[in-house]
N, C-alpha and C. Protein backbone atom coordinates (compact mmCIF):
# COMPACT_ATOMS: atom_id res chain seq x y z
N UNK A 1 -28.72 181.83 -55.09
CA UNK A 1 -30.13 182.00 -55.35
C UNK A 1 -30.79 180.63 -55.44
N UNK A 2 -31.96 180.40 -54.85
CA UNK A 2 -32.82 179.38 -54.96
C UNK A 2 -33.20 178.93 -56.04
N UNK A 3 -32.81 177.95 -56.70
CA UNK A 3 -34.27 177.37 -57.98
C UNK A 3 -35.24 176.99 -57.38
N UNK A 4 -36.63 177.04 -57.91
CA UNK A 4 -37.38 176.98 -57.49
C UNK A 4 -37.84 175.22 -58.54
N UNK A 5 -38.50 174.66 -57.83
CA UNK A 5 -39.14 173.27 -59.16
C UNK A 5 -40.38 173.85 -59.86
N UNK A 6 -40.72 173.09 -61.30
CA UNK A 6 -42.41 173.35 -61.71
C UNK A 6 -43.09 173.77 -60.57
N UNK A 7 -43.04 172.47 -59.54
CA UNK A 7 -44.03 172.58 -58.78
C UNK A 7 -44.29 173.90 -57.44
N UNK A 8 -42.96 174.36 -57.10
CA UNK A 8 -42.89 175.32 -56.50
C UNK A 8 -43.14 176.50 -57.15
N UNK A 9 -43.50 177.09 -58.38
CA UNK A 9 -43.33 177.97 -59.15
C UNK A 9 -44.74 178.27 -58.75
N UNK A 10 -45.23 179.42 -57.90
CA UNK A 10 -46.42 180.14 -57.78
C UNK A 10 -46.68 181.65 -58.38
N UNK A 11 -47.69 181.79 -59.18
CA UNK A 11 -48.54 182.81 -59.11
C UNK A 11 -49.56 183.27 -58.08
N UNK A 12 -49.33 184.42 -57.41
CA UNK A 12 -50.74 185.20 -57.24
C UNK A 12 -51.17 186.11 -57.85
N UNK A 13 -52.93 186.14 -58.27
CA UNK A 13 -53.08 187.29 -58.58
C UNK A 13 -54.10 188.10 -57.61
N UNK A 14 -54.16 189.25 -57.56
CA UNK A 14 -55.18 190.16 -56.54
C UNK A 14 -55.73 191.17 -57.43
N UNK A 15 -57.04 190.37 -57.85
CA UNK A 15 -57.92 190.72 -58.49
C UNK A 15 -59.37 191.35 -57.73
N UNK A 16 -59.68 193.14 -58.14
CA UNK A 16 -61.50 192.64 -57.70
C UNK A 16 -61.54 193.90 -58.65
N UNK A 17 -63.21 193.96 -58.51
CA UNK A 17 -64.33 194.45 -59.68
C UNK A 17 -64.18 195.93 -59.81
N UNK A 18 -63.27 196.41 -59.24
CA UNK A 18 -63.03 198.05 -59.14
C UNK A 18 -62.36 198.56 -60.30
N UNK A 19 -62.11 199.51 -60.40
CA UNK A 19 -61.41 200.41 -61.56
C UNK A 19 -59.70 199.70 -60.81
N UNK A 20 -59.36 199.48 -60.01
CA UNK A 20 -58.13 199.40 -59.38
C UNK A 20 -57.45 198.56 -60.24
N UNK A 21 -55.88 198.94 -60.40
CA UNK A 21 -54.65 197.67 -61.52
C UNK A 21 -54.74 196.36 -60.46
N UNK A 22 -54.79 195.61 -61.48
CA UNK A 22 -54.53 194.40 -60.07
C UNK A 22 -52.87 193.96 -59.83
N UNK A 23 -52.82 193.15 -58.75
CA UNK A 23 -51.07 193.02 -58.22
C UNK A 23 -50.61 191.65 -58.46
N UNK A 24 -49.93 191.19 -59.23
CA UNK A 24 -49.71 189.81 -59.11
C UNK A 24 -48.36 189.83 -58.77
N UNK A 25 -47.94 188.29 -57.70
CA UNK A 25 -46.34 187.81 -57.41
C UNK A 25 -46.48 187.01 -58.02
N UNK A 26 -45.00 186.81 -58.48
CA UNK A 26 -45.10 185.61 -58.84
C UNK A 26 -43.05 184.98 -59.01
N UNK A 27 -43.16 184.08 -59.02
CA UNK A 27 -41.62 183.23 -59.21
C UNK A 27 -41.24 182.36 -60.22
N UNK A 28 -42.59 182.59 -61.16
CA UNK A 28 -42.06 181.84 -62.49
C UNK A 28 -41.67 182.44 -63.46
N UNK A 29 -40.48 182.56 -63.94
CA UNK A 29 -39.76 183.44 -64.48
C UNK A 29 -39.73 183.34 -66.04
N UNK A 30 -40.56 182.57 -66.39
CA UNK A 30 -41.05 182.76 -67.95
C UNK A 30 -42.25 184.25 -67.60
N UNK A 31 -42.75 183.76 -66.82
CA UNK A 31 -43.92 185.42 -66.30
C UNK A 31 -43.35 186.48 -66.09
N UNK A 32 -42.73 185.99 -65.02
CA UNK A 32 -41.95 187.31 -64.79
C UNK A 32 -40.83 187.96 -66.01
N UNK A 33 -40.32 187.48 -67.08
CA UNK A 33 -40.20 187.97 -68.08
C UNK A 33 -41.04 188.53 -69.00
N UNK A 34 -41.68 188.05 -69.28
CA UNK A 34 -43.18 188.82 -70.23
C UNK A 34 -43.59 190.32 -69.38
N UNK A 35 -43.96 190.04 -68.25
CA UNK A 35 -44.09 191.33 -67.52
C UNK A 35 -43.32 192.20 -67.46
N UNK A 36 -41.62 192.17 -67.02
CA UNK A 36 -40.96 192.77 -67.35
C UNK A 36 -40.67 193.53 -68.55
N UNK A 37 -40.71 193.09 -69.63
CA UNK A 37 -40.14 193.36 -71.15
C UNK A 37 -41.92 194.01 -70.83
N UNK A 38 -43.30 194.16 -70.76
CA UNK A 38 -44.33 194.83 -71.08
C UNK A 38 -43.95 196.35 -69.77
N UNK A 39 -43.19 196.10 -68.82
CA UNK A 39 -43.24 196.94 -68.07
C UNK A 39 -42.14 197.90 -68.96
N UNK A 40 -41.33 197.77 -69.37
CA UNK A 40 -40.08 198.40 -69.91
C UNK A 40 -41.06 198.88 -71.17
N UNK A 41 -41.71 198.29 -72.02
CA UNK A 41 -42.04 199.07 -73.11
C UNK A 41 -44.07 199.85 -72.90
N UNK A 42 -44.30 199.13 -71.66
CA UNK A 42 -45.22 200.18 -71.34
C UNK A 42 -45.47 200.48 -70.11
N UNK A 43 -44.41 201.20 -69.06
CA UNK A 43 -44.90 201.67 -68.34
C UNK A 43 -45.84 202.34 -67.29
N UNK A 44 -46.88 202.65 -68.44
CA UNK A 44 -48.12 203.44 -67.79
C UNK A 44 -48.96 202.34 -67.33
N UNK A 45 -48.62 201.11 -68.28
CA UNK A 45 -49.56 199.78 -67.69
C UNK A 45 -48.61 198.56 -66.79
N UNK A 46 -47.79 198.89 -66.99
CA UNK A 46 -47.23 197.78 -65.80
C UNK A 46 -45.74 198.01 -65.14
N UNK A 47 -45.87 197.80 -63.97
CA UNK A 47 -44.99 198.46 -63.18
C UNK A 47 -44.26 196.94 -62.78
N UNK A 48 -43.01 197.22 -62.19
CA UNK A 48 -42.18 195.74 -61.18
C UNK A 48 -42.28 197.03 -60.05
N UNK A 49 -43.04 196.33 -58.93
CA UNK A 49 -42.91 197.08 -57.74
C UNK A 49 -41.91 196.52 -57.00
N UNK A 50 -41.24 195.67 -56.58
CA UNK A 50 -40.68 195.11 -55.76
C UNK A 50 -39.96 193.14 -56.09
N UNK A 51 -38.87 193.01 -55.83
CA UNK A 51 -37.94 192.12 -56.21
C UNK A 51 -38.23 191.20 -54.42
N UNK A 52 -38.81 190.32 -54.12
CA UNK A 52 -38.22 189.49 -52.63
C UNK A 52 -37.00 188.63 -52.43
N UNK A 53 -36.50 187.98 -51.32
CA UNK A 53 -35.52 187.56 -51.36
C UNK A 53 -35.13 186.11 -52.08
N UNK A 54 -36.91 185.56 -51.76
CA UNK A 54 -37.28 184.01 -52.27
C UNK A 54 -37.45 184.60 -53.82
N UNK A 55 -37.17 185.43 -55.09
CA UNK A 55 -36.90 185.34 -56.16
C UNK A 55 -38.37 185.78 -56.65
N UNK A 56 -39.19 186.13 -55.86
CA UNK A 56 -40.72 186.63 -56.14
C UNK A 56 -40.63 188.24 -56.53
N UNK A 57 -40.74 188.19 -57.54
CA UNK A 57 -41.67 189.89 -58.02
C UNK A 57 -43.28 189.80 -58.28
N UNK A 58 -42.92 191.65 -57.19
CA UNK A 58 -44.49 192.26 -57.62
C UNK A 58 -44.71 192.83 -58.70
N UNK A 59 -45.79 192.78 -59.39
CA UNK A 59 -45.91 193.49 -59.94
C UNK A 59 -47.45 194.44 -60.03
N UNK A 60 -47.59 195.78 -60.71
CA UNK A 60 -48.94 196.18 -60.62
C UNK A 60 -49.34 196.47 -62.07
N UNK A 61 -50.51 196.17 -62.27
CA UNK A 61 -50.62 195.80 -64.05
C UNK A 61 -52.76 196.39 -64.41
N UNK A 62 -52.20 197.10 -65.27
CA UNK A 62 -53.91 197.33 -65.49
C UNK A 62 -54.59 196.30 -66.02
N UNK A 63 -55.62 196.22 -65.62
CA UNK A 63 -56.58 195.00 -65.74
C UNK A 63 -57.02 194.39 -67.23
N UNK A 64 -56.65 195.52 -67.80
CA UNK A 64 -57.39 195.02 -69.37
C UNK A 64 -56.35 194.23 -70.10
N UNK A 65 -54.97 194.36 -69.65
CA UNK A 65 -53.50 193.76 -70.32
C UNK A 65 -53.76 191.83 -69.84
N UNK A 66 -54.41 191.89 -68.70
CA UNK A 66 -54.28 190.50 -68.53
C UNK A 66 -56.07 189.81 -68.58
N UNK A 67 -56.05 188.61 -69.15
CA UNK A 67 -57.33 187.95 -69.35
C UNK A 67 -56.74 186.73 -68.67
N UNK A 68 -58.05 185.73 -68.23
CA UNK A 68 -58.15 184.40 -67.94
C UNK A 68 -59.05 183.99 -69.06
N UNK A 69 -58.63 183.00 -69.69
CA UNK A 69 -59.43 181.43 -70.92
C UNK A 69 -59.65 180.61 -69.71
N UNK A 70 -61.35 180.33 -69.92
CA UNK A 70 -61.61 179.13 -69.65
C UNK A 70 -62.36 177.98 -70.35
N UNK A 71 -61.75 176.88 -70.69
CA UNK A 71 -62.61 176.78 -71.77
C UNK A 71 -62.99 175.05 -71.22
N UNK A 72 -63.72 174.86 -71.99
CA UNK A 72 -64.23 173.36 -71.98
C UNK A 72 -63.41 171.92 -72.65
N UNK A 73 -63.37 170.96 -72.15
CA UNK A 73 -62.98 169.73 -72.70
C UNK A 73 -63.07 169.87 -74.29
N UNK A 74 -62.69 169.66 -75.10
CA UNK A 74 -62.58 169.33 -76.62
C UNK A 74 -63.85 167.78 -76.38
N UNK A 75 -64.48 167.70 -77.42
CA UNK A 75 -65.18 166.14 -77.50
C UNK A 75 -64.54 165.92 -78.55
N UNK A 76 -64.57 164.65 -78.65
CA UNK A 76 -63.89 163.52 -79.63
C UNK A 76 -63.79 163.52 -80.83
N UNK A 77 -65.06 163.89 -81.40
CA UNK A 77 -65.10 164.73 -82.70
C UNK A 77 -64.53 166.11 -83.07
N UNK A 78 -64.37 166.83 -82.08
CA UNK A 78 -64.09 167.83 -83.13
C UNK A 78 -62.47 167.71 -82.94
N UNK A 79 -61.71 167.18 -81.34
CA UNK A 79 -60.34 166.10 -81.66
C UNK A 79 -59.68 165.93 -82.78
N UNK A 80 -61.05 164.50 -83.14
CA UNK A 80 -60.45 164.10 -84.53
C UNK A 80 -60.63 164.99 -85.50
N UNK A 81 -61.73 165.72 -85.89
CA UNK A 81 -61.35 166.68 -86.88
C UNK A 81 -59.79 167.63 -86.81
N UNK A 82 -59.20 167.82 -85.41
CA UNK A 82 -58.32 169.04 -85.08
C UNK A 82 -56.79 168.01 -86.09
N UNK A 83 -57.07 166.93 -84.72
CA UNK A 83 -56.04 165.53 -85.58
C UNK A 83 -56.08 165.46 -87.48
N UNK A 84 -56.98 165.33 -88.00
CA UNK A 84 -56.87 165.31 -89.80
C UNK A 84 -56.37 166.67 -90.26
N UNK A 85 -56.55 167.68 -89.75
CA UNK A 85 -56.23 168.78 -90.06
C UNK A 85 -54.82 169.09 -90.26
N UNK A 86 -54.57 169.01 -88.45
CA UNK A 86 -53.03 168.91 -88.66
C UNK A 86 -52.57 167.61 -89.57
N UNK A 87 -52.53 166.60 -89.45
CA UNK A 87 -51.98 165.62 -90.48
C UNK A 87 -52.00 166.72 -91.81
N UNK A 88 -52.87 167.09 -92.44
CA UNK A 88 -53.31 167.70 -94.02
C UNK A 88 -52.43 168.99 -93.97
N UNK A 89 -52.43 169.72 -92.98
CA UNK A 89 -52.03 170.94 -92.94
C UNK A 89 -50.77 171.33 -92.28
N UNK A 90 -50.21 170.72 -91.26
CA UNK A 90 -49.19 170.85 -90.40
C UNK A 90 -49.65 171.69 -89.38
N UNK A 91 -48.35 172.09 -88.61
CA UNK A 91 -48.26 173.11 -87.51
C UNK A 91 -48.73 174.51 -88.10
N UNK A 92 -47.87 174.76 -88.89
CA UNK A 92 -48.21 176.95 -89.72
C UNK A 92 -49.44 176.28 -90.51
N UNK A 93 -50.04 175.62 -90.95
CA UNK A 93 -51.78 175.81 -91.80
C UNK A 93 -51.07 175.34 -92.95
N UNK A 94 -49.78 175.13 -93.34
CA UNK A 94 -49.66 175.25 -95.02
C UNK A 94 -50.26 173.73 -95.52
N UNK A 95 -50.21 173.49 -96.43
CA UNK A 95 -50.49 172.29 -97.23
C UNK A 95 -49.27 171.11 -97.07
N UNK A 96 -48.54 170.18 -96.96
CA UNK A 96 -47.33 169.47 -97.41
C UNK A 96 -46.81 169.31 -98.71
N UNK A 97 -46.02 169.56 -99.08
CA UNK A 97 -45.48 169.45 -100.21
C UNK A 97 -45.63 167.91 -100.14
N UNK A 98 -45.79 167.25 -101.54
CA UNK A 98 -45.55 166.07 -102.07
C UNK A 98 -44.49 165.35 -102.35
């Protein structure tokens, strides 16, 4: 079987404005796990249609299970505010012990 690199690792998705599930391939297999394990425990919303030889699965998935974030640059300020925070708070929000 092929490894594929970061850089070879493609998604498609086939998306439009209809009631229709949309179809995504894909060969990155952190994805293609999440999909899987959602196809196994929900069926009615996501299917593995098809396995290719290059290591690509289809899949067909109702539209509301998957979103796109797009978001904007962070500015500098609110950065540094994010930066003091974590210093004060850590990774989980807690406080540091002394």
């Amino acid at each position: 079987m092929y490894k594929f690199t970061k850089r070879e690792r493609e998604t498609e998705i086939w998306y439009n404005q209809t009631n229709d599930p949309m179809q995504i391939r894909t060969n990155d297999p952190k994805l293609i796990r999440k999909l899987t394990a959602l196809s196994e425990e929900f069926p009615e919303l996501c299917q593995l249609d098809n396995v290719d030889e290059y290591c690509g699965s289809y899949f067909t998935v109702d539209k509301k299970r998957i979103s796109i974030h797009v978001t904007r640059p962070y500015s500098e300020e609110r950065r540094g505010k994010q930066s003091e925070w974590a210093r004060e708070y850590g990774m989980k929000g807690n406080r540091h012990q002394s």
